[in-house]
C-alpha atoms as a PDB file:
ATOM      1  CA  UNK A   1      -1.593  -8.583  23.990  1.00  0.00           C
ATOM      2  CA  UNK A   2      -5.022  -6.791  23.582  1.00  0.00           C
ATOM      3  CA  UNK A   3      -6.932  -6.730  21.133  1.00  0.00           C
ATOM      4  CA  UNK A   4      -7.114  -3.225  21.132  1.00  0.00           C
ATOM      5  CA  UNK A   5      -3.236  -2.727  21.945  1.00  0.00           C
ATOM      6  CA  UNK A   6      -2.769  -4.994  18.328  1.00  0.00           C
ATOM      7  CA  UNK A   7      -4.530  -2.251  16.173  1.00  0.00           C
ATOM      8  CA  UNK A   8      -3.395   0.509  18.108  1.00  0.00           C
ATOM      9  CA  UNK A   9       0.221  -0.805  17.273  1.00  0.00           C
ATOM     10  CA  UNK A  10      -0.695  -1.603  13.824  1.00  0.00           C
ATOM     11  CA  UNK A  11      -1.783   1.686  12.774  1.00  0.00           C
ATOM     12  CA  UNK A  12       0.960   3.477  14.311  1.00  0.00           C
ATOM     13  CA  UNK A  13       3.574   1.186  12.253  1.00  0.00           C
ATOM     14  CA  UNK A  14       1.356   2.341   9.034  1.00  0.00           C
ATOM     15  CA  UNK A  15       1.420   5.649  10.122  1.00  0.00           C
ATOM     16  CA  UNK A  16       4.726   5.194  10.144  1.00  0.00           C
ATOM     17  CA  UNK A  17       5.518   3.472   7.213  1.00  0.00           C
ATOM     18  CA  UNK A  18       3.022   6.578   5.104  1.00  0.00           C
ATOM     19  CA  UNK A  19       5.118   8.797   6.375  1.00  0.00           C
ATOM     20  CA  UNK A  20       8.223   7.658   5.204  1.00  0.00           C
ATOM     21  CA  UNK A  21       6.602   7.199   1.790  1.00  0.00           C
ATOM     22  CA  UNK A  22       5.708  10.587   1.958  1.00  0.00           C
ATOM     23  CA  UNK A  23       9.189  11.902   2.784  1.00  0.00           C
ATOM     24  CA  UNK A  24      10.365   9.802  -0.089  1.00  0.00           C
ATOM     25  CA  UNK A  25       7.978  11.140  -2.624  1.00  0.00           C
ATOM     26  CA  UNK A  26       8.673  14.929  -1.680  1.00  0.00           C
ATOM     27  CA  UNK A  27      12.230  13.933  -1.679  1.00  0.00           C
ATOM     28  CA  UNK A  28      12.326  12.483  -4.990  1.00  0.00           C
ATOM     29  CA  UNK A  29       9.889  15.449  -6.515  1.00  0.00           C
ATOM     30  CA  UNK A  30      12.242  18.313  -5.067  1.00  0.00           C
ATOM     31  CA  UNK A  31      15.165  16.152  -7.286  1.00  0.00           C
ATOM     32  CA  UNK A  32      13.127  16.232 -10.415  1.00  0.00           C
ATOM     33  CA  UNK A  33      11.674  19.601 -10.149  1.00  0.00           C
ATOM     34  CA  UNK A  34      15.477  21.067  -9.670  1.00  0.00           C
ATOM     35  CA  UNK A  35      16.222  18.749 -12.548  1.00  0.00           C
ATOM     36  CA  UNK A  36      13.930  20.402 -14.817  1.00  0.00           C
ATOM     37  CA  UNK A  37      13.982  23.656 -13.926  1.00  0.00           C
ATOM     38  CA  UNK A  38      18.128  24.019 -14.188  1.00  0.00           C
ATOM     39  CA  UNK A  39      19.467  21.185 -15.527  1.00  0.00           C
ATOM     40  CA  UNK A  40      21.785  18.504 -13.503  1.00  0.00           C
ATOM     41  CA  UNK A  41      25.970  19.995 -13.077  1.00  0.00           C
ATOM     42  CA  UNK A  42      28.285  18.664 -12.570  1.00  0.00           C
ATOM     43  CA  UNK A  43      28.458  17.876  -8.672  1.00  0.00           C
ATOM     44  CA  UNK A  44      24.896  16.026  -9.028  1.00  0.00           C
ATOM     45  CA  UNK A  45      26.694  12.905  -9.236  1.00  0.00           C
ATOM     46  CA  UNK A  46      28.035  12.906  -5.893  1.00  0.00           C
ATOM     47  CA  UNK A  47      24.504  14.716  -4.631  1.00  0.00           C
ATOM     48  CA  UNK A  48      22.630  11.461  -6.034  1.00  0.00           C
ATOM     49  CA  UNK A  49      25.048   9.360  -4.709  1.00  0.00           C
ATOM     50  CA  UNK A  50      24.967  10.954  -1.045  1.00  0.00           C
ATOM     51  CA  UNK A  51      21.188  11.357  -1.115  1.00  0.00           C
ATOM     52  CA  UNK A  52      20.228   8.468  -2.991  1.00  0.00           C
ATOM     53  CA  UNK A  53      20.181   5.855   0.099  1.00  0.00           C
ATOM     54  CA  UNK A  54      16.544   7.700   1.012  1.00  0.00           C
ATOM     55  CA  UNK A  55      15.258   5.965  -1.678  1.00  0.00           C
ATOM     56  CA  UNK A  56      15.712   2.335   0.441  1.00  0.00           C
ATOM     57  CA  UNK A  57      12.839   3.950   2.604  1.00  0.00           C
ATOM     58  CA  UNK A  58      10.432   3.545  -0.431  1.00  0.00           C
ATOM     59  CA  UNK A  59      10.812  -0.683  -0.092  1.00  0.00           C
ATOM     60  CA  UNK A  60      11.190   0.031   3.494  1.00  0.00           C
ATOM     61  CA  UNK A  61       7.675   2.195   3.760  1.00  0.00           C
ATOM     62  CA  UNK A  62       5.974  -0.386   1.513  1.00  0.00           C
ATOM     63  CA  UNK A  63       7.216  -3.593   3.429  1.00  0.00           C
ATOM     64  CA  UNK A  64       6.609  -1.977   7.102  1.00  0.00           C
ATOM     65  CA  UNK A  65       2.917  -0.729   5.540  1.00  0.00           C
ATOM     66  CA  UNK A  66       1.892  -4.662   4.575  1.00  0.00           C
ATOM     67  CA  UNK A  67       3.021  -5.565   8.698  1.00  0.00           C
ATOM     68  CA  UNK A  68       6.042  -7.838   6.575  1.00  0.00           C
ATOM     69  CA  UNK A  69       8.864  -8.856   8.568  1.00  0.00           C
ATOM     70  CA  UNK A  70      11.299  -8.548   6.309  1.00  0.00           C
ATOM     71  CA  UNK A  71      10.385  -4.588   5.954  1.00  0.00           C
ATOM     72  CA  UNK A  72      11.759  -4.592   9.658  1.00  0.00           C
ATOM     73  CA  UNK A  73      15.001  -5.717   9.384  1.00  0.00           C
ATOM     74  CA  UNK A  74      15.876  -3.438   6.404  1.00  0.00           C
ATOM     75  CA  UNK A  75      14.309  -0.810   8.238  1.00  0.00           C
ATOM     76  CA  UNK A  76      16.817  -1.626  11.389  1.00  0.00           C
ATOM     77  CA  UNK A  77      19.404  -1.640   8.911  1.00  0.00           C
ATOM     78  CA  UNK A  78      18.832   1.410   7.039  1.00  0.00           C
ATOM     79  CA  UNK A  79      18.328   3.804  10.078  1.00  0.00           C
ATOM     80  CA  UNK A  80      21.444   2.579  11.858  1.00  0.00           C
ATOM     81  CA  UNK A  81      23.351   3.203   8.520  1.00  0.00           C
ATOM     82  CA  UNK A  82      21.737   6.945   9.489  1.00  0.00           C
ATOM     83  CA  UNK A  83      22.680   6.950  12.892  1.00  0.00           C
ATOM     84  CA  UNK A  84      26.102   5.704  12.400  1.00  0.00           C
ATOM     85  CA  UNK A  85      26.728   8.350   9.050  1.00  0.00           C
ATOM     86  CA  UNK A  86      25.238  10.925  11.708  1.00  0.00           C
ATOM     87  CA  UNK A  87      27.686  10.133  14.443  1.00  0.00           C
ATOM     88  CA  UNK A  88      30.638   9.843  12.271  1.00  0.00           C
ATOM     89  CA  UNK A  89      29.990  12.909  10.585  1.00  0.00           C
ATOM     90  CA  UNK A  90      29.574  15.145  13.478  1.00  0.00           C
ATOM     91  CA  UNK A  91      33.058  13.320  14.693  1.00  0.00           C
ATOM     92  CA  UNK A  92      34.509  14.380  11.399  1.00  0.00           C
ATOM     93  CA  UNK A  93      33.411  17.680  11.500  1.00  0.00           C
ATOM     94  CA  UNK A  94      34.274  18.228  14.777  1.00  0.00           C
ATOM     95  CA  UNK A  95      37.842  16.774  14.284  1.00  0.00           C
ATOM     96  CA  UNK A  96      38.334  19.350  11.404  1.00  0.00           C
ATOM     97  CA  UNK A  97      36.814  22.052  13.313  1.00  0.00           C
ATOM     98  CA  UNK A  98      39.667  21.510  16.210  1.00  0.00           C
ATOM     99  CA  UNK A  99      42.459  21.056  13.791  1.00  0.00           C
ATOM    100  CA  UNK A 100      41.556  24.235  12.055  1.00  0.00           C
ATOM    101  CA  UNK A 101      41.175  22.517   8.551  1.00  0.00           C
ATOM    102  CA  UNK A 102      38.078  24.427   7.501  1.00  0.00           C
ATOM    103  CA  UNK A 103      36.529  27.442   9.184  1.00  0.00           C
ATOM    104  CA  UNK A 104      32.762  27.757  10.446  1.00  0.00           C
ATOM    105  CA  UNK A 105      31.216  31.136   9.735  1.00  0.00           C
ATOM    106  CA  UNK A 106      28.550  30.341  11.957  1.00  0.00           C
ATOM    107  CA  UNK A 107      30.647  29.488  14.572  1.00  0.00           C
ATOM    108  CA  UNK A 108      30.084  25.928  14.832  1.00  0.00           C
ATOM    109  CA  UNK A 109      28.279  22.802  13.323  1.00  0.00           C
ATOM    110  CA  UNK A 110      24.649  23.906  13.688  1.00  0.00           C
ATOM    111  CA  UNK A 111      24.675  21.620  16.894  1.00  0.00           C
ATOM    112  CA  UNK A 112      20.699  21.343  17.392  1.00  0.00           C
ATOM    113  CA  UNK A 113      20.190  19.917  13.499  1.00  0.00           C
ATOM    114  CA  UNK A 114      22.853  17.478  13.889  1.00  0.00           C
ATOM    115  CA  UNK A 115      21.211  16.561  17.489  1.00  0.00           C
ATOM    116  CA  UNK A 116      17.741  16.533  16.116  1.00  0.00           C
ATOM    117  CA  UNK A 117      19.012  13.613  13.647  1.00  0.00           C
ATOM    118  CA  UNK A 118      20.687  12.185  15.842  1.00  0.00           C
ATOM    119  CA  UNK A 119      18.264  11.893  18.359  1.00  0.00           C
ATOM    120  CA  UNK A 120      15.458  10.962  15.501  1.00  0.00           C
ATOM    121  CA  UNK A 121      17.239   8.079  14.115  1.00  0.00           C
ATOM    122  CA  UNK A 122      17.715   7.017  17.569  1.00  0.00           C
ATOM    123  CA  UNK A 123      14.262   7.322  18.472  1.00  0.00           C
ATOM    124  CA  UNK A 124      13.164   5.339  15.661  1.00  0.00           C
ATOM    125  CA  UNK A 125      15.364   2.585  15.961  1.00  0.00           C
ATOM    126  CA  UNK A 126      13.830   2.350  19.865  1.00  0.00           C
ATOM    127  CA  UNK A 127      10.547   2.404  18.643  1.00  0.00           C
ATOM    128  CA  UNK A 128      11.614   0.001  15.963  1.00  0.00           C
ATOM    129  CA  UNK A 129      13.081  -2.326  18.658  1.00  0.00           C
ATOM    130  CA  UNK A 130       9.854  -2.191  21.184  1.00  0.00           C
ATOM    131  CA  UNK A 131       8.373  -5.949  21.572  1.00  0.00           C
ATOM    132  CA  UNK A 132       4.732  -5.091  20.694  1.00  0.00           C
ATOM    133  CA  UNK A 133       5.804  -3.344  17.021  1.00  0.00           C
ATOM    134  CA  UNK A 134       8.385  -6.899  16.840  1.00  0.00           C
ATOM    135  CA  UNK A 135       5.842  -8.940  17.403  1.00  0.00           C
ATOM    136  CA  UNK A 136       3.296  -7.034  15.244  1.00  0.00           C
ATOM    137  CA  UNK A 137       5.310  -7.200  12.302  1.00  0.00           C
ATOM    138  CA  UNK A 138       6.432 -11.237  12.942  1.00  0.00           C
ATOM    139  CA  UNK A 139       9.651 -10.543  14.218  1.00  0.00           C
ATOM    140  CA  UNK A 140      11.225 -12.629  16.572  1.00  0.00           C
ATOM    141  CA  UNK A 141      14.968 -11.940  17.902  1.00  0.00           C
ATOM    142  CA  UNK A 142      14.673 -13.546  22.036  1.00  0.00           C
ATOM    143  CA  UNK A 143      15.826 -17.041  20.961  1.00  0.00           C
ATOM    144  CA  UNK A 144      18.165 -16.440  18.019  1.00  0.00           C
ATOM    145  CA  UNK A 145      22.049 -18.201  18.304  1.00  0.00           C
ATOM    146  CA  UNK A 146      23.228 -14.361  16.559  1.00  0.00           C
ATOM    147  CA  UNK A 147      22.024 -11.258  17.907  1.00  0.00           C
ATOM    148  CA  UNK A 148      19.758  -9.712  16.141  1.00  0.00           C
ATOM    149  CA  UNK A 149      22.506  -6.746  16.912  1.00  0.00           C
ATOM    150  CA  UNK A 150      25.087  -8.402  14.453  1.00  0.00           C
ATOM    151  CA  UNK A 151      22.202  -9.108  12.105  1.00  0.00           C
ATOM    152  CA  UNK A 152      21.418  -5.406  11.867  1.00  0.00           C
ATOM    153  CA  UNK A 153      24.989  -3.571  12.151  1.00  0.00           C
ATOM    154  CA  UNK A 154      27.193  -5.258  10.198  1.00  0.00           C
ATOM    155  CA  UNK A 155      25.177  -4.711   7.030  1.00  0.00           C
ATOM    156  CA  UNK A 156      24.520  -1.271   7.577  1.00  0.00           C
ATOM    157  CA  UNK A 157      28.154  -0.808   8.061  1.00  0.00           C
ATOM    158  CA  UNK A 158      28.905  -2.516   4.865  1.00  0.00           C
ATOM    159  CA  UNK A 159      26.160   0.007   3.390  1.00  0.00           C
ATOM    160  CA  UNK A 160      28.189   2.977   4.787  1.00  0.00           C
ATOM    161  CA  UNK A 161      31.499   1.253   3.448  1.00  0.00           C
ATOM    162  CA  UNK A 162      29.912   0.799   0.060  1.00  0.00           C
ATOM    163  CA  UNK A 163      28.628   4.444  -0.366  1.00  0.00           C
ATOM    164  CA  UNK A 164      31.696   5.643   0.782  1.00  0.00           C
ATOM    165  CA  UNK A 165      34.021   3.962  -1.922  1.00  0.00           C
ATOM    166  CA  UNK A 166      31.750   5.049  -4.396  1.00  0.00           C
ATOM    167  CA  UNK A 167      31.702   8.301  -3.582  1.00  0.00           C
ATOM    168  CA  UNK A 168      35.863   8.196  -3.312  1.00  0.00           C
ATOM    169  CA  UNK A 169      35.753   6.830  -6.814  1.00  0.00           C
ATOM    170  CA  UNK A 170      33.264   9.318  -8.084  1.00  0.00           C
ATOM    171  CA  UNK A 171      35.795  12.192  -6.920  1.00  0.00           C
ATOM    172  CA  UNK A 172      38.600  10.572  -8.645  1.00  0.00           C
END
């Protein structure tokens, strides 16, 4: 790889990894400043539980930011948790829609957000996956006796599983 290619490739993962922290910190300011200006009620608890797995991006942003290879995986992991909350989300919405258990005023699910994520989460595990941001960050998956596929899905899964239970026990 070129020189040139190398910093190119850099930068973009930094660019990357400021603008997660960034989405994080605006994230985490629009909690507080709701906090303080009314108060926390009583569905916050679920709200901080459902919203709470952005704050993984901040080690994520940091780790990806310093080129560290371990700020990849988690990355990997933490975006397909996304993609796979998206896609079983719009299933579940969709399956409710059709069996008439709750009714849409607008008609629908608002199909281009849901798309948008979809298709972001998607596009940033491809660009995640590329071999000159892998190689960049130290990451090497072509000669592994796992996948790197069953490195990354299973725990993100587990993630999903995890926030799931405790948001069954929280409504309990």
């Amino acid at each position: 790889m070129d020189r040139i290619d190398s910093r190119y490739f850099r930068m973009g993962i930094r660019i990357f990894a400021v603008s997660l922290l960034i989405f994080v910190l605006i994230y985490s300011a629009y909690y507080l400043y709701v906090y303080m200006n009314w108060g926390l009620r009583e569905g916050v608890g679920y709200l901080l539980l459902s919203d709470g797995i952005f704050l993984l991006l901040l080690p994520v942003a940091v780790l990806l930011f310093f080129l560290h290879w371990v700020g990849w995986w988690l990355a990997m992991i933490v975006f397909t948790y996304f993609l796979t909350a998206k896609v079983v989300g719009i299933a579940a919405n969709f399956f409710l829609l059709q069996a008439g258990f709750i009714i849409d005023q607008d008609g629908g699910l608002r199909w281009g957000i849901e798309l948008f994520y979809l298709f972001l989460y998607a596009g940033i595990l491809i660009f995640l996956a590329l071999r000159p941001i892998k190689s960049e960050l130290g990451v090497h998956t072509g000669k592994m006796k796992i996948p790197s596929f069953w490195k990354i899905f299973p725990p993100a899964v587990l993630l999903y599983a995890l926030q799931f239970y405790a948001a069954f026990q929280l409504m309990n």
